[in-house]
Protein backbone atom coordinates (compact mmCIF):
# COMPACT_ATOMS: atom_id res chain seq x y z
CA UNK A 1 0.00 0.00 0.00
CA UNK A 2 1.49 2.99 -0.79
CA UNK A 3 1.43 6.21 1.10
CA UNK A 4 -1.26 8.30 -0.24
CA UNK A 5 -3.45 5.27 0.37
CA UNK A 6 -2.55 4.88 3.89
CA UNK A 7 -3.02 8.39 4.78
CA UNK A 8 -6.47 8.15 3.20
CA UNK A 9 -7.19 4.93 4.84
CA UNK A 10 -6.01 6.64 8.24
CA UNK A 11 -8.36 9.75 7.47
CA UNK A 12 -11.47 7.73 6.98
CA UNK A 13 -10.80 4.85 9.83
CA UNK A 14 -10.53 8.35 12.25
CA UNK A 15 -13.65 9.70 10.51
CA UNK A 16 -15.73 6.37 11.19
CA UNK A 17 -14.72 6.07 14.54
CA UNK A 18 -15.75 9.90 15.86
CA UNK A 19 -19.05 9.38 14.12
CA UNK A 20 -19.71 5.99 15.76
CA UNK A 21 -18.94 7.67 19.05
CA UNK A 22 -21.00 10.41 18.99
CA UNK A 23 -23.70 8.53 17.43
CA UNK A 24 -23.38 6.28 20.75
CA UNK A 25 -23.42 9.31 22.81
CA UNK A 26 -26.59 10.86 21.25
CA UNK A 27 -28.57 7.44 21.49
CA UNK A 28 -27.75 7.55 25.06
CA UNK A 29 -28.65 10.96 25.78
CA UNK A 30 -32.11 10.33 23.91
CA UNK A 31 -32.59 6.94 25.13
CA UNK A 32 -32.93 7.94 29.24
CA UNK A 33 -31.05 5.16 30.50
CA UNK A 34 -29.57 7.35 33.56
CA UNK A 35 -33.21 8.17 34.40
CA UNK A 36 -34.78 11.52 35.18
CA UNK A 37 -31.12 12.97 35.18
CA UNK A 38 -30.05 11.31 31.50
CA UNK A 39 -29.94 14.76 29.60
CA UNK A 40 -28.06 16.36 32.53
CA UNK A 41 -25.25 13.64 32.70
CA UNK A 42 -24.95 12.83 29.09
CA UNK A 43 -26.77 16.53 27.04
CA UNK A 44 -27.63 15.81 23.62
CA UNK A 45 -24.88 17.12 20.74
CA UNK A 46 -27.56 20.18 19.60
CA UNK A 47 -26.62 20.90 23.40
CA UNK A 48 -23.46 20.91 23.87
CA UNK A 49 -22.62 22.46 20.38
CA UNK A 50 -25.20 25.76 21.26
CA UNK A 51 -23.23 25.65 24.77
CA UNK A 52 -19.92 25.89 22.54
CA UNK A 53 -20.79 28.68 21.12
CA UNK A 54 -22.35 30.30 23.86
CA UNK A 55 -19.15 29.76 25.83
CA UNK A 56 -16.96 31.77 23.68
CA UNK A 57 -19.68 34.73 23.01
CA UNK A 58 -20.83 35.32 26.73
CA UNK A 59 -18.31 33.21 28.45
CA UNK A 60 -18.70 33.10 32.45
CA UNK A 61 -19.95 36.49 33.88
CA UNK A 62 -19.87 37.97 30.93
CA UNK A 63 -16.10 36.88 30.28
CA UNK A 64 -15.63 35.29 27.22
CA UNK A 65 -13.73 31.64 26.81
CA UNK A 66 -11.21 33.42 25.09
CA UNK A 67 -9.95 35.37 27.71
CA UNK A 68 -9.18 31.64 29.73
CA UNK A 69 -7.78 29.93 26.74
CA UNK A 70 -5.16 33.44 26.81
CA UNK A 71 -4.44 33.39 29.98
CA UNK A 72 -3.83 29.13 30.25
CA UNK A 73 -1.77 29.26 27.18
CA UNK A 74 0.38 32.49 28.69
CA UNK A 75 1.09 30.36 31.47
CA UNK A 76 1.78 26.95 29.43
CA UNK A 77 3.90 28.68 26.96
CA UNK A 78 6.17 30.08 30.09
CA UNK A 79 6.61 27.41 31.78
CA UNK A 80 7.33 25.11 28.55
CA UNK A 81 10.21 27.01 27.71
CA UNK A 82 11.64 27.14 30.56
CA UNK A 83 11.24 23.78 31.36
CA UNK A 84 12.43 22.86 27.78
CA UNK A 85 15.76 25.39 28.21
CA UNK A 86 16.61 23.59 31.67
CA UNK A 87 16.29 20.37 30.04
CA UNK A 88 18.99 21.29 27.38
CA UNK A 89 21.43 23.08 29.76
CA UNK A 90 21.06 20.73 32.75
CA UNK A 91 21.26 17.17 30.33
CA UNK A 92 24.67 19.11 28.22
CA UNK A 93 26.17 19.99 31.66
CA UNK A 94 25.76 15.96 32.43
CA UNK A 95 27.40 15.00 29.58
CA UNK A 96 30.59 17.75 30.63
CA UNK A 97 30.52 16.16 34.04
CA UNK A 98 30.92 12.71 35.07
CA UNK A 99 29.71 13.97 38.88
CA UNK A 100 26.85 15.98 37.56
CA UNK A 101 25.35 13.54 35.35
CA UNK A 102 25.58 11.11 38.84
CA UNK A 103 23.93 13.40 40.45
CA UNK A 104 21.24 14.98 37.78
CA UNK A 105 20.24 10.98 36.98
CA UNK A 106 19.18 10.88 40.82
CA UNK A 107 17.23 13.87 40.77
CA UNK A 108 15.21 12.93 37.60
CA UNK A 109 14.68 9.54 38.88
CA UNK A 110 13.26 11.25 42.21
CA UNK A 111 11.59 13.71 40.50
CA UNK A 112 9.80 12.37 37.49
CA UNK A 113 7.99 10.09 39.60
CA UNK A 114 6.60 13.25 41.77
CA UNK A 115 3.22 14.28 40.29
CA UNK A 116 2.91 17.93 39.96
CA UNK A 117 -0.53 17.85 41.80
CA UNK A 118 1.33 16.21 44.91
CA UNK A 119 3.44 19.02 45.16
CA UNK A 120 0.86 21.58 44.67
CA UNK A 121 0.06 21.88 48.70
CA UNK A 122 3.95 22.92 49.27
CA UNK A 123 4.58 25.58 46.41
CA UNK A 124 1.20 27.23 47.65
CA UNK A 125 2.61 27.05 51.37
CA UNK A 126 6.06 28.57 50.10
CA UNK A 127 4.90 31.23 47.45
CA UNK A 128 0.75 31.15 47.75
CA UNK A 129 -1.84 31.18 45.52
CA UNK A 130 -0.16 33.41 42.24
CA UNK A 131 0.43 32.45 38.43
CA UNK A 132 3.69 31.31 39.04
CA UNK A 133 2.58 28.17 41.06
CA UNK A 134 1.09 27.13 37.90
CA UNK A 135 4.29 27.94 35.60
CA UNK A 136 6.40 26.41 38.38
CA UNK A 137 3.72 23.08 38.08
CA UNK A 138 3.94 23.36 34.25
CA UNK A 139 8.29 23.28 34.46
CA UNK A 140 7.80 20.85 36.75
CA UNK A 141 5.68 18.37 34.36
CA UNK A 142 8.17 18.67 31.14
CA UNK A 143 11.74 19.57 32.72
CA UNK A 144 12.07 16.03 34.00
CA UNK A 145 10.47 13.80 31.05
CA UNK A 146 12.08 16.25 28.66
CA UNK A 147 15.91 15.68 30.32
CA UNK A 148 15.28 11.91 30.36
CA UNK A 149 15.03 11.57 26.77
CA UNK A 150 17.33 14.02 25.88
CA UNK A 151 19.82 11.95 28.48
CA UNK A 152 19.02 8.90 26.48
CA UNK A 153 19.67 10.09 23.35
CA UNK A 154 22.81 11.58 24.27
CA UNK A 155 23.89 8.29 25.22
CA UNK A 156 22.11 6.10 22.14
CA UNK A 157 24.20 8.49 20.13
CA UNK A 158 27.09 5.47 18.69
CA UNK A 159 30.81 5.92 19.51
CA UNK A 160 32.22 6.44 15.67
CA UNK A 161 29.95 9.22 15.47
CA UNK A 162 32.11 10.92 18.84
CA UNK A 163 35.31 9.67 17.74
CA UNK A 164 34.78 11.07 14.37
CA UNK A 165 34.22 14.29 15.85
CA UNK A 166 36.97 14.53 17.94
CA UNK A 167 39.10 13.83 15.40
CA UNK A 168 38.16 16.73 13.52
CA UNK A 169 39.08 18.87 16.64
CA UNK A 170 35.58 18.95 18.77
CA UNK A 171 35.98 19.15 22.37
CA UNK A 172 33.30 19.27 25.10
CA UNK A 173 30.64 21.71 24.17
CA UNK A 174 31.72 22.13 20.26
CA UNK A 175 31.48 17.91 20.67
CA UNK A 176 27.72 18.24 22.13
CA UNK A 177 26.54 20.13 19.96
CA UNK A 178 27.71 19.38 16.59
CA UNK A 179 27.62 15.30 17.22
CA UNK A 180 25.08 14.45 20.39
CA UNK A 181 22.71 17.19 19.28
CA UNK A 182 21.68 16.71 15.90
CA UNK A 183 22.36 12.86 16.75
CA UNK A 184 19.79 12.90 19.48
CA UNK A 185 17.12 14.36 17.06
CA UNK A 186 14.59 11.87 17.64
CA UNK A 187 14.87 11.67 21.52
CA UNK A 188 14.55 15.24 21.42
CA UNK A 189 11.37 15.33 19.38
CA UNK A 190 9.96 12.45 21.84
CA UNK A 191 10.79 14.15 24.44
CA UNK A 192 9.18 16.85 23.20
CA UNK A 193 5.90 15.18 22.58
CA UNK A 194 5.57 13.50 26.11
CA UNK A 195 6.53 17.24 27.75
CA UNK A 196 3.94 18.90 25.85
CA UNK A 197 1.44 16.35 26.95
CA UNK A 198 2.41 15.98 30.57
CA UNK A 199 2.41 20.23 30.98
CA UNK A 200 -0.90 20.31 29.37
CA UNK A 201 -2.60 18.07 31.73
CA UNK A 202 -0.76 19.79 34.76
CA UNK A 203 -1.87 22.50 33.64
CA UNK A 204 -5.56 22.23 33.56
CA UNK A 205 -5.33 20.37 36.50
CA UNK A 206 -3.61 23.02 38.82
CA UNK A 207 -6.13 25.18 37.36
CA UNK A 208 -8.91 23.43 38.07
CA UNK A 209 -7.93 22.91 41.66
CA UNK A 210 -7.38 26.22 43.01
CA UNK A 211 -7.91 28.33 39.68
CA UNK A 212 -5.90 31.88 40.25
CA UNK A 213 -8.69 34.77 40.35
CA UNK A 214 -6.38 37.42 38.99
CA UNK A 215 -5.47 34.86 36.10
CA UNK A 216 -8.44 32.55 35.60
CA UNK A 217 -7.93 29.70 33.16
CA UNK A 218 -9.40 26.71 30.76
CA UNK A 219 -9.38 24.39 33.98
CA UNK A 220 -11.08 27.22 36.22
CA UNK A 221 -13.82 27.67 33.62
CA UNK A 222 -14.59 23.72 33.37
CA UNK A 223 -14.98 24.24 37.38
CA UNK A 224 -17.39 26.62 37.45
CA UNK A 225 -19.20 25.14 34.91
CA UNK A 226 -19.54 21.62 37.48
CA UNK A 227 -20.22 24.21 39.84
CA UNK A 228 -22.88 25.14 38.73
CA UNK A 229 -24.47 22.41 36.97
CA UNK A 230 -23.60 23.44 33.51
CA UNK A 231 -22.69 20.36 32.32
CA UNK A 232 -23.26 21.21 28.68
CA UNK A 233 -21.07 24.42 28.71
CA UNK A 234 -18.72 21.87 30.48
CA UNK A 235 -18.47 19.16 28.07
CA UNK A 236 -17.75 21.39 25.21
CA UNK A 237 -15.05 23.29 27.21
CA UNK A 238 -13.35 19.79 27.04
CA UNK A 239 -13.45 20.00 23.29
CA UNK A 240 -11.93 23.09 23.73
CA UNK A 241 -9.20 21.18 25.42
CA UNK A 242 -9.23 18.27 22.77
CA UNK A 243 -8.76 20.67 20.09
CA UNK A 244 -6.26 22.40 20.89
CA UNK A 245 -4.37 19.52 21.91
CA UNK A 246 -4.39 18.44 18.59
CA UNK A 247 -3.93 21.17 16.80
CA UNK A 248 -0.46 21.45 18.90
CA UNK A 249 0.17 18.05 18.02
CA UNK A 250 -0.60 17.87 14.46
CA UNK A 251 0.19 21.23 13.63
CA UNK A 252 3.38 22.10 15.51
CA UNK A 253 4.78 18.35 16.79
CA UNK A 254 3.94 16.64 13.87
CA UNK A 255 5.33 18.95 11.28
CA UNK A 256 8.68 19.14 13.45
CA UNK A 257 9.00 15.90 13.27
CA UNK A 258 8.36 15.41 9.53
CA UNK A 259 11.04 18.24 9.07
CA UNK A 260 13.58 16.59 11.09
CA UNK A 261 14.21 12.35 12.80
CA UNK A 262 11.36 11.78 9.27
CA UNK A 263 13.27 13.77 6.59
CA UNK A 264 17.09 12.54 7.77
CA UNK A 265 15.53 8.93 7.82
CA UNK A 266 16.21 8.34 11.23
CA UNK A 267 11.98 7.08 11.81
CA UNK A 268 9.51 5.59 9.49
């Protein structure tokens, strides 16, 4: 099968399977089978899509969805790069230092098994209830998956390719980033992928459990909505959430990708 078929076959298997699930969703919302509260648990799609609309025109108290989405993806976009530039500096410094790579292996070990929720309590103890909890939460979630697989690929990258490069007169830093850079491309990329993913859902979550009033976000707004029993205005903020997601993935990620570890034939 050749690729244009494939990515036609792809396009219609992804079709098919949306349609069958919202098809599922809307019997069950007609059908009653939750009882008297049916249409409250599960609203019917005319529903939720008049709720989408309605979230982004009048919003909560008159302020629109927009202004969340802003101020989440303000925060996100902080704390990403940040996260992102301390993965780079901290993973090259490990491979400069025998001691510091001991050392920085420990602390991601430690640390990448610390959900950023868990932690929440003490950075709101230490510097209370601001924005920067969540951008702190948000570093937190890609700095440590982000080093790993930079790490790895630093170390996946094969010996001639280091030896070649010293012989050509690379030391240390010159050596990391003309050989175990570019070598690591598709660690990096992964890495990048399972950061973005992992600060997303931090993210809404930190938001959603003690939402910043002076900086209100997507996971604030899917609060309220519970809050107050709008479940339809609630379900189609989580498209929200869905979409963009993608759109990240398939329209930043995915292009990345195709331009890099795709295009030097280093994945299929």
């Amino acid at each position: 099968m050749d690729e244009k078929k494939r990515k036609i076959q792809a396009i219609v298997a992804r079709t098919l399977f949306i349609i069958a699930i919202l098809c599922i969703w809307e019997i069950v919302a007609k059908s009653g089978v939750m009882g008297s509260n049916s249409e409250l648990i599960f609203p019917p799609l005319e529903a939720i899509g008049a709720a989408f609309i309605r979230n982004f025109q009048t919003g909560m108290a008159g302020v629109s969805l927009w202004v969340y989405i802003g101020n989440s993806m303000a925060l996100l976009l902080e704390g990403l790069l940040i996260g992102i530039v301390l993965a780079f500096v901290l993973s090259g410094l490990s491979m400069l230092s025998r001691v510091f790579f001991d050392i920085f292996n420990l602390v991601i070990s430690i640390c990448d098994l610390l959900p950023g929720v868990a932690l929440l309590p003490v950075v709101i103890i230490i510097f209370g209830v601001k924005p920067g909890v969540i951008v702190f939460l948000v570093v937190h979630a890609v700095l440590w998956p982000m080093a790993r697989n930079v790490l790895d690929g630093f170390l996946a990258v094969p010996r001639i390719y280091v030896e070649a490069g010293m012989n050509i007169g690379l030391k240390k830093s010159s050596l990391l980033l003309g050989v175990y850079l570019p070598a690591a491309t598709s660690y990096i990329v992964s890495g990048l992928k399972v950061g973005w993913a992992r600060a997303w859902r931090g993210l809404i979550s930190a938001e959603m459990i003690f939402g910043v009033a002076s900086c209100p976000g997507i996971g604030l707004f899917i609060n309220q909505m519970r809050t107050n029993m709008n479940n339809a205005e609630m379900y189609a903020t989580l498209i929200v959430i869905i979409i963009i997601g993608l759109v990240v993935q398939y329209g930043v990620l995915s292009p990345i990708e195709k331009c890099t570890v795709k295009k030097w034939g280093m994945s299929r």
